[in-house]
C-alpha atoms as a PDB file:
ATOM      1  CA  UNK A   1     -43.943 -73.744 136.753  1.00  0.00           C
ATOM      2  CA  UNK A   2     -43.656 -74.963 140.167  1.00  0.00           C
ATOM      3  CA  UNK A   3     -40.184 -74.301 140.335  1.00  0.00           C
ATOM      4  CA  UNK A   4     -40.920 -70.498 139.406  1.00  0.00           C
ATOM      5  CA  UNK A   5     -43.214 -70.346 141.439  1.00  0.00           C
ATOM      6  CA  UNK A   6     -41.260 -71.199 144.672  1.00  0.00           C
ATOM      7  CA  UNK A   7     -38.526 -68.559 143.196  1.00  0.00           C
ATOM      8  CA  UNK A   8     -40.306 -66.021 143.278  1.00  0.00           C
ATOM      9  CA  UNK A   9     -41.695 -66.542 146.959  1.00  0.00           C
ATOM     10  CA  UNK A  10     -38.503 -67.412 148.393  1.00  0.00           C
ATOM     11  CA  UNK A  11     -36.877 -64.264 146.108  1.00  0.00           C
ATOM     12  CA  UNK A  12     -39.965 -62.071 147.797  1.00  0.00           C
ATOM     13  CA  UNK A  13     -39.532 -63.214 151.565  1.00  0.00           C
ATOM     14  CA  UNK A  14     -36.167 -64.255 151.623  1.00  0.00           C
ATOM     15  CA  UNK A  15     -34.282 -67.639 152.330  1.00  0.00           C
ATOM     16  CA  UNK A  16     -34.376 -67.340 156.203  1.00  0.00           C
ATOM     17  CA  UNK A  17     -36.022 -69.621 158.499  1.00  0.00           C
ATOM     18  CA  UNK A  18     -38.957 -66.672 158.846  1.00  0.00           C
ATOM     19  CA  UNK A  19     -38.685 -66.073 155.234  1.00  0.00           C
ATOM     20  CA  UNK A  20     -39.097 -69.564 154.518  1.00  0.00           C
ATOM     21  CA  UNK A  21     -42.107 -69.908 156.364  1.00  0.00           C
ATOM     22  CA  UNK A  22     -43.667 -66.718 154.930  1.00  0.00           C
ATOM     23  CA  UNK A  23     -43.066 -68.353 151.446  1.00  0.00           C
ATOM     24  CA  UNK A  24     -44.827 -71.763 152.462  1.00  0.00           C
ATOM     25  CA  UNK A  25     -48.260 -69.880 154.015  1.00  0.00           C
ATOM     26  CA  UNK A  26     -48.126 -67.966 150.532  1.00  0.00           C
ATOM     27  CA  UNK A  27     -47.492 -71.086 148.892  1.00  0.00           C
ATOM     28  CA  UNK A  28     -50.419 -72.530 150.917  1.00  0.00           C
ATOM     29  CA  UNK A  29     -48.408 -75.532 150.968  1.00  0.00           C
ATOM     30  CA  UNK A  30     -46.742 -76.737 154.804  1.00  0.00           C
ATOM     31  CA  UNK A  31     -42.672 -75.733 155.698  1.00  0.00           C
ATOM     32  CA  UNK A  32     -41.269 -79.591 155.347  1.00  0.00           C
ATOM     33  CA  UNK A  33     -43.112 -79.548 151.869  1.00  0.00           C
ATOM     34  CA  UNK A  34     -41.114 -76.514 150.744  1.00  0.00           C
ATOM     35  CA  UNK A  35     -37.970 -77.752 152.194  1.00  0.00           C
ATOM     36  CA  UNK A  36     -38.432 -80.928 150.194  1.00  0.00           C
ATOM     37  CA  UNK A  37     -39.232 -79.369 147.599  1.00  0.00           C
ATOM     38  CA  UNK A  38     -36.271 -77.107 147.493  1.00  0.00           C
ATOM     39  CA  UNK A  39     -34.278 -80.358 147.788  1.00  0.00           C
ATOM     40  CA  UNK A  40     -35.965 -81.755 144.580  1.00  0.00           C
ATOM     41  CA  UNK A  41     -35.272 -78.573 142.245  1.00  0.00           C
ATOM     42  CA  UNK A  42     -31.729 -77.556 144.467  1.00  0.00           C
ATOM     43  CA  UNK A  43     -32.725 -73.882 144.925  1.00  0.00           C
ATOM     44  CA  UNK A  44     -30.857 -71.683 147.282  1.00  0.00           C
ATOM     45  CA  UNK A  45     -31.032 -68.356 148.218  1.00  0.00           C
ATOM     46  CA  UNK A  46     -28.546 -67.294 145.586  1.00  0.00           C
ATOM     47  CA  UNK A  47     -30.364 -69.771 142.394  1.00  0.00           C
ATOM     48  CA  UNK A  48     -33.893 -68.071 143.731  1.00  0.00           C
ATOM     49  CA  UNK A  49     -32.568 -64.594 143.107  1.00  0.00           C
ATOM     50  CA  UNK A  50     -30.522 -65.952 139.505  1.00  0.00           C
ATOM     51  CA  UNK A  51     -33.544 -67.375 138.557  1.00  0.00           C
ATOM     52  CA  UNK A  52     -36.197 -64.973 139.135  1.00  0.00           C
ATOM     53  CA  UNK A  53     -34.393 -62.201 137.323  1.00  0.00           C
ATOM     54  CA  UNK A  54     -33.791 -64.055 134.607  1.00  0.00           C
END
């Protein structure tokens, strides 16, 4: 769920470094905590966008 969750914010603001930080005040959650999290389920720009539309 989490996973999907960051997806779909990261597939809505994009994967930049301003995207990125759009996506973690939406996520109400802080910009390291994203970035480890993105480590932790190995999204990317490209997987967000794969695994949104799915």
């Amino acid at each position: 769920m989490e996973r999907l969750l960051i997806a779909k914010a990261l597939a809505k603001y994009g994967t930049s470094g301003s995207g990125k930080v759009k996506a973690a005040e939406a996520l109400n959650i802080s910009l390291s905590t994203l970035y480890n999290k993105l480590k932790k389920y190995r999204l990317s720009g490209m997987t967000c966008k794969i695994f949104v539309t799915r």
